[in-house]
Every structure is written in structure tokens, then in C-alpha cells.
Protein backbone atom coordinates (compact mmCIF):
# COMPACT_ATOMS: atom_id res chain seq x y z
CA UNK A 1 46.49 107.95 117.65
CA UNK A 2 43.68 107.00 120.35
CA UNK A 3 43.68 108.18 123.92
CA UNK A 4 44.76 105.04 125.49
CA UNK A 5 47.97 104.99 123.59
CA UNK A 6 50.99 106.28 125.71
CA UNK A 7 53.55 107.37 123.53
CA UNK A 8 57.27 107.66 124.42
CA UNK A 9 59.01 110.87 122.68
CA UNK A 10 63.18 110.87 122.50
CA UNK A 11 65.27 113.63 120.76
CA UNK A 12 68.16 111.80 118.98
CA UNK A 13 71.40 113.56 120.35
CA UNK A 14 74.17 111.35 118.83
CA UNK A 15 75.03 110.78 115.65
CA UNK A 16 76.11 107.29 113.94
CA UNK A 17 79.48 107.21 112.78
CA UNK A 18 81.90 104.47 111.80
CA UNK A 19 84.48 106.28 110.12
CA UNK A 20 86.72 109.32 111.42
CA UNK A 21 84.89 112.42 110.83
CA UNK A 22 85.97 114.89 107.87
CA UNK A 23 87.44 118.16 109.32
CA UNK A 24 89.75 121.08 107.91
CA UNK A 25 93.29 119.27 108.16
CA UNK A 26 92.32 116.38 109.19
CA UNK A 27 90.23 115.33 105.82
CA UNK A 28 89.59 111.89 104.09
CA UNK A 29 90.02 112.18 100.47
CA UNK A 30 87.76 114.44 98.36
CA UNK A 31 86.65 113.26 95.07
CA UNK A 32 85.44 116.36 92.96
CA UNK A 33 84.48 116.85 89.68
CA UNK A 34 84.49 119.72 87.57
CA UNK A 35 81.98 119.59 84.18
CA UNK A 36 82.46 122.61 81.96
CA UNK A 37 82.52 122.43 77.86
CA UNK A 38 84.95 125.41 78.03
CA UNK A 39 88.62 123.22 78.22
CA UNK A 40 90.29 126.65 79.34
CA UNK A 41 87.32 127.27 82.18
CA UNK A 42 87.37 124.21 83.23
CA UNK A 43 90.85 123.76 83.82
CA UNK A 44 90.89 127.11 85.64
CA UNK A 45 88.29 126.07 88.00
CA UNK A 46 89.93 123.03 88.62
CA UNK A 47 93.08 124.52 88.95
CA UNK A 48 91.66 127.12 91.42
CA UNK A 49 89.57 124.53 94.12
CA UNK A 50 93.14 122.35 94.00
CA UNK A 51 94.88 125.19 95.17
CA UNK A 52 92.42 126.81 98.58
CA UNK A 53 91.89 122.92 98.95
CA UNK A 54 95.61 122.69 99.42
CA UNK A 55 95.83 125.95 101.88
CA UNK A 56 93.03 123.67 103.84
CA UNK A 57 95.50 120.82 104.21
CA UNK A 58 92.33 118.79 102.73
CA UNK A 59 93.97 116.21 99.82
CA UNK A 60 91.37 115.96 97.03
CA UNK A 61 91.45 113.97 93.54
CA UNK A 62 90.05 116.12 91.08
CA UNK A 63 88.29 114.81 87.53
CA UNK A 64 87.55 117.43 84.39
CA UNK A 65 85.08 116.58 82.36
CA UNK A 66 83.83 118.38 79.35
CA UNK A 67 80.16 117.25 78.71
CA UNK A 68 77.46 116.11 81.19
CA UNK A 69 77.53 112.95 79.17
CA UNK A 70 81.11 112.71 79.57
CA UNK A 71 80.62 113.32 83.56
CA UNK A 72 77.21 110.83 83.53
CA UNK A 73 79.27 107.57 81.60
CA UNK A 74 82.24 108.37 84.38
CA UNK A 75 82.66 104.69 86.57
CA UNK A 76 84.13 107.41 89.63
CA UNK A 77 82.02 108.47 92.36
CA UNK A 78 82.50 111.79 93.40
CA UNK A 79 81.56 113.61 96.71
CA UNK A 80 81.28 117.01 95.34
CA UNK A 81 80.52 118.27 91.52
CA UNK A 82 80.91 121.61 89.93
CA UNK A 83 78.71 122.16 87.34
CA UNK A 84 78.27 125.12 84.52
CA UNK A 85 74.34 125.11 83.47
CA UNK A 86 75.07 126.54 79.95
CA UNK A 87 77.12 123.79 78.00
CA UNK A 88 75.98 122.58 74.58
CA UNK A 89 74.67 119.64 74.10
CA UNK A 90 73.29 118.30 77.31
CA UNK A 91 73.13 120.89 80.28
CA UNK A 92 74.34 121.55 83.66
CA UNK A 93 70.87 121.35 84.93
CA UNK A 94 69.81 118.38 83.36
CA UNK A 95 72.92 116.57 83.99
CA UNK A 96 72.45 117.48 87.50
CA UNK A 97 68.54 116.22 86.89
CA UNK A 98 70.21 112.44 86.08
CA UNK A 99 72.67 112.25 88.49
CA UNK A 100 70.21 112.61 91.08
CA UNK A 101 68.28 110.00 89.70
CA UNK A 102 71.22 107.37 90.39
CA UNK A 103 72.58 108.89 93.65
CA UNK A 104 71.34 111.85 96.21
CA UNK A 105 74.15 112.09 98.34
CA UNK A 106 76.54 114.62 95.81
CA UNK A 107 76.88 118.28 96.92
CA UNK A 108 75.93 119.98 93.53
CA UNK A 109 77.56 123.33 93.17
CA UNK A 110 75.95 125.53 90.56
CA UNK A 111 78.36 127.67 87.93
CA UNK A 112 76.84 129.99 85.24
CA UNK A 113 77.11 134.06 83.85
CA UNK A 114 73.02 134.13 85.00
CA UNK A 115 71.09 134.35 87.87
CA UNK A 116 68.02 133.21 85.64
CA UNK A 117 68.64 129.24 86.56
CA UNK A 118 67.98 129.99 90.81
CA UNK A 119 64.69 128.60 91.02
CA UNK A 120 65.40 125.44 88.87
CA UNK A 121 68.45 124.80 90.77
CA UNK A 122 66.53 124.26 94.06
CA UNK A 123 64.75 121.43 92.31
CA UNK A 124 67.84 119.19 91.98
CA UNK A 125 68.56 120.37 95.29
CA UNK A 126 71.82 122.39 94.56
CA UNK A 127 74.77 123.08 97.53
CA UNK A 128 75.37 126.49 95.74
CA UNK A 129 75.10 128.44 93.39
CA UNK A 130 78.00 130.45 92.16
CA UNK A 131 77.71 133.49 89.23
CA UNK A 132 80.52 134.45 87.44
CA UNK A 133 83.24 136.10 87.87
CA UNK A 134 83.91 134.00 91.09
CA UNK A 135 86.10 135.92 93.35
CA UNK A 136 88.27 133.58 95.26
CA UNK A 137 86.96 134.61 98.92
CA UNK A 138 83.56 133.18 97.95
CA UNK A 139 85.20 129.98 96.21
CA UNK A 140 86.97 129.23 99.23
CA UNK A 141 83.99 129.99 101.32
CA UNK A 142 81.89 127.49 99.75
CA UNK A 143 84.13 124.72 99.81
CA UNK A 144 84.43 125.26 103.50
CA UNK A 145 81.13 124.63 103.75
CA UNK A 146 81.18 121.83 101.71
CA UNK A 147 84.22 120.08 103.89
CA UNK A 148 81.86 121.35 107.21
CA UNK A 149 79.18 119.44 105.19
CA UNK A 150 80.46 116.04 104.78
CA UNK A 151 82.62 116.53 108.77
CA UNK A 152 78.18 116.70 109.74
CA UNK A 153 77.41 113.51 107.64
CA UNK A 154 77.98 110.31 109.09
CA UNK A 155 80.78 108.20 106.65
CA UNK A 156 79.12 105.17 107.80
CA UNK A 157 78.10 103.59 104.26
CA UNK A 158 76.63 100.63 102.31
CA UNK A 159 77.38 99.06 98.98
CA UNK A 160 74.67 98.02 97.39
CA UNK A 161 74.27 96.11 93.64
CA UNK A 162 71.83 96.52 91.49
CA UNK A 163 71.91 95.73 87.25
CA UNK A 164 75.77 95.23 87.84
CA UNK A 165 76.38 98.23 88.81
CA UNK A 166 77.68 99.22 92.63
CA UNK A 167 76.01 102.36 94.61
CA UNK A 168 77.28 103.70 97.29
CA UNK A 169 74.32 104.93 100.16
CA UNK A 170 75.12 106.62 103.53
CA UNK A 171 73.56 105.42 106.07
CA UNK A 172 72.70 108.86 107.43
CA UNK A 173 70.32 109.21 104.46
CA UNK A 174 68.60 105.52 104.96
CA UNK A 175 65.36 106.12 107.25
CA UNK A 176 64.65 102.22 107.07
CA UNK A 177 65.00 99.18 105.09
CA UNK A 178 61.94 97.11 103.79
CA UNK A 179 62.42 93.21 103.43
CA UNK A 180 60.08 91.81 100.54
CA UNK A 181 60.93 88.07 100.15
CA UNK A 182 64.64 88.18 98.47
CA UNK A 183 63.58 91.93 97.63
CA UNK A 184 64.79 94.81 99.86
CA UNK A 185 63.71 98.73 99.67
CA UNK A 186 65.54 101.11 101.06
CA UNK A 187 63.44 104.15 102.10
CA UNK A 188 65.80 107.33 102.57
CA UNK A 189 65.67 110.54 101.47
CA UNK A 190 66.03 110.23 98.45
CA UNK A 191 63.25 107.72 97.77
CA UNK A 192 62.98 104.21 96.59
CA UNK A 193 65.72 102.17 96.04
CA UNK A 194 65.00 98.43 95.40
CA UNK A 195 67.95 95.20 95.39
CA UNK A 196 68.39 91.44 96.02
CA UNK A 197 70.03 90.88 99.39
CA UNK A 198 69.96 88.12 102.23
CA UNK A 199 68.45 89.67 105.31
CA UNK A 200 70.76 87.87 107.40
CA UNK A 201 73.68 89.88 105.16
CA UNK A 202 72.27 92.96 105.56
CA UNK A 203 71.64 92.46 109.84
CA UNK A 204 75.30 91.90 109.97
CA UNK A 205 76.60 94.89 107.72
CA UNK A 206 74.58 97.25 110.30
CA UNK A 207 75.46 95.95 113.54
CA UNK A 208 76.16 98.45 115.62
CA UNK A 209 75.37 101.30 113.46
CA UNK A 210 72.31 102.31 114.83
CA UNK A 211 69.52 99.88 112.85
CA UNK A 212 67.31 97.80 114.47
CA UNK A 213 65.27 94.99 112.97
CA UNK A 214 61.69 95.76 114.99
CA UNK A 215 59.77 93.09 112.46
CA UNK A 216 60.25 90.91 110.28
CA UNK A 217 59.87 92.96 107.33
CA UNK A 218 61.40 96.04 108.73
CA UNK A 219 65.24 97.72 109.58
CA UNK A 220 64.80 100.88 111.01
CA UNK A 221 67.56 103.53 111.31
CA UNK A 222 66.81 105.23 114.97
CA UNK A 223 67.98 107.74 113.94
CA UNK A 224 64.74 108.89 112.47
CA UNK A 225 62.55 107.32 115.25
CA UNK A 226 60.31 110.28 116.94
CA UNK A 227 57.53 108.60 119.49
CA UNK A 228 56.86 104.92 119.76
CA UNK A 229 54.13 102.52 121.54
CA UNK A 230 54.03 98.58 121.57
CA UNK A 231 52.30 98.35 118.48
CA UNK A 232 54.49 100.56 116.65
CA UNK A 233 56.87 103.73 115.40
CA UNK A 234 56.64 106.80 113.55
CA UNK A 235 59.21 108.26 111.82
CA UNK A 236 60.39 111.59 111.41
CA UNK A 237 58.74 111.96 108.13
CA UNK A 238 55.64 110.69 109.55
CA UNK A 239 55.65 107.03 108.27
CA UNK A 240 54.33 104.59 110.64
CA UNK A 241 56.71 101.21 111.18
CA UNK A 242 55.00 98.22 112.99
CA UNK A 243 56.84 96.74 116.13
CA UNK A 244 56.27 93.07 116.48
CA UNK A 245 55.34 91.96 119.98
CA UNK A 246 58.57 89.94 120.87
CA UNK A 247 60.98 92.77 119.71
CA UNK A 248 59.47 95.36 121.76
CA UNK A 249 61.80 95.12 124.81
CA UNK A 250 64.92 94.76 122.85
CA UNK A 251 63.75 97.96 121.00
CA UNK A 252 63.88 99.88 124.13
CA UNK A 253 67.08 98.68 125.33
CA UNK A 254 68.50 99.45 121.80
CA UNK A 255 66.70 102.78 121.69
CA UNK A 256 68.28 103.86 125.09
CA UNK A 257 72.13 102.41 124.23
CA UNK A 258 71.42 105.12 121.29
CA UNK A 259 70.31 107.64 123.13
CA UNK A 260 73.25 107.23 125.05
CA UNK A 261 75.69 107.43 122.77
CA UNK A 262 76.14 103.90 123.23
CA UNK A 263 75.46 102.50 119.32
């Protein structure tokens, strides 16, 4: 950045949400998984989250599954999976490693006898990690957090298809959208995430959600947005976003109904 650039600096306050917000008793459904090759374990653990889910008043569909291949070839999407690392066959950690490859939005929680599996865990970027026995104080304890966690992240969401196959991406985790010809990235936390769309499709879907199309080839959630000139933006994560010339005004206008709660 040279000296003659002025910068202007913001501190988003307000979140983006178009969907009521998930709270103890007042919950949209939880979809959970449990993946353990023990039938009896499994069914316990199952049996167990059902029952402080219940005392939360938060109503919850709840899938057992027997194999990380089992849990993998599953067509349900699920907001929060329970995982034991030591399974024959294919593992709790690498089945964690593969569902992260086709979505990063699932609150992983952990489940083995050992401690020695910590460290890898924070690679797939685990929720928690829970060591057996699991008294029920720190069961229910972690799936407050996890209800606390998804009340924090915006429901707003996009469907997007790629090899016929649907994915669901929350907005929240989108820091902007690339347009390449018929191509689109999206850019998010996650990484890369490339599909066919129409532009003029995808404007529509995020009216009034807190994107704003500052070029041509860019959508940028304003989230993210930390100091801006004319010429351009920089993201939280430090990636630099052109403005084109004509946009600029309506970026500031958009930038300060956000601000204000307004978007």
C-alpha cells in the first residue's frame, strides 16, 4: 500500500442471517450422525444424545451408521457427526479426513478409549474430542456447545451442483465468489470449490444477504471486507479484490446499509 492511498477501515458488527437463529428450545432440526462399528456402542450413544437433546427441547433426527464407508455413501447431510477413531476397516480419522474433503461446515465430535489421536484430530479440525467412559455432564455439555455453535452461524445457505451431486455451503463460510466465463469459484474457508452457474442466477440468490458484485469477475461477502480504497479491497484473510471504477459508490452505500444492520 503507497502513501497516497487513504484507506477506509470498518469492523463488521452484524451478522447475515436469513433464517431464524438456532437456540436451546427454540431449535431447527438437528441432523446427527453417529459412526461406530460397535452395534451395541453405537446405539447407546445414539440413544444417550436423543435423550439430553430431548431435555433441551431441541428435535433432532438421528442416523447410526456402522462403518465410515457406510457414513461416506450416506445421500443425508448431517449438521453434527460423532465419530469413534478406532473402527476396522476404514477409521474415524480418515473418514473424518474425506468428509472434509466434500463439505467443511460439519461439527466433528471425536470418540475413542485414547488420548493418543489429539494432535491428528486438530488437522480435520475436530468440535471435540470426547475419551471414554463419557459421563453424561460432559455429553450434554458439548452438545450445548454445539446447538450455541450453529445459534452463531448464519443459516443463510446455497445449493450448489456439481457431478450430479447437490452441496449445501453457508454463506457465513463463503469469503467471495469468482466468475470465470460459465465457471464460478467459491473462495471460503474451506478452499476451492468450482461449478457451472449463470451470474445473473447467482446475483439474485444473494440479494440481500450481504454480497456485493464490486467487478465483473467478483461477489464479495462483506462480511470479510477489512479496509478498502477506489481501486480495491482486502479481505480478512489478506486477499486483495479489485473494485471497478463505476461500482465504487454503490459499494459504499452497500457497505454502510451493512454496517448498519441494514442487509
Amino acid at each position: 500500500m503507497t502513501g497516497k492511498e487513504t484507506w477506509s477501515h470498518f469492523v463488521p458488527i452484524y451478522h447475515i442471517s436469513s433464517k431464524p437463529s438456532v437456540s436451546e428450545g427454540s431449535i431447527n432440526m438437528l441432523w446427527i450422525a453417529v459412526c461406530d462399528d460397535e452395534v451395541m456402542e453405537c446405539s447407546r450413544m445414539a440413544a444417550r444424545i436423543r435423550g439430553i437433546l430431548d431435555e433441551m427441547n431441541a428435535p433432532c433426527t438421528i442416523r447410526q451408521f456402522y462403518s465410515g464407508r457406510e457414513l461416506l455413501q450416506s445421500p443425508e447431510t448431517f449438521d453434527i457427526i460423532f465419530l469413534d477413531i478406532i473402527m476396522g476397516g476404514m477409521d474415524g480419522m480418515r473418514t473424518a479426513q474425506l468428509v472434509r474433503e466434500r463439505a467443511y461446515d460439519k461439527l466433528l465430535v471425536f470418540i475413542s478409549a485414547s488420548r493418543d489421536y489429539v494432535f491428528d484430530a486438530y488437522d480435520v479440525e475436530a468440535f471435540q474430542y470426547l475419551v471414554k467412559p463419557i459421563e453424561d455432564k460432559k455429553l450434554k455439555k458439548v452438545l450445548q456447545k454445539a446447538v450455541r455453535k450453529m445459534e452463531e452461524r448464519s443459516q443463510a445457505f446455497i445449493l450448489v451442483s456439481r457431478d450430479r451431486q447437490k452441496r449445501k455451503l453457508f454463506l457465513d463460510d463463503i469469503y467471495y465468489f469468482e466468475i470465470r466465463g460459465r465457471m464460478i469459484d467459491i473462495h471460503g474457508t474451506g478452499g476451492v470449490f468450482s461449478y457451472y452457474e449463470q451470474i445473473g442466477i447467482l446475483e439474485r440468490e444473494l440479494q440481500g444477504k450481504g454480497f456485493f458484485r464490486c467487478h465483473k469477475s467478483y461477489l464479495v461477502n462483506l462480511k470479510y471486507v477489512d479496509v478498502y480504497n477506489r481501486q480495491e479491497l482486502v479481505l480478512d484473510n489478506g486477499e486483495r479484490i479489485a473494485i471497478a471504477k463505476r461500482r465504487y459508490e454503490a459499494f459504499c452505500e452497500e457497505i454502510l446499509k451493512y454496517m448498519r444492520g441494514m442487509v
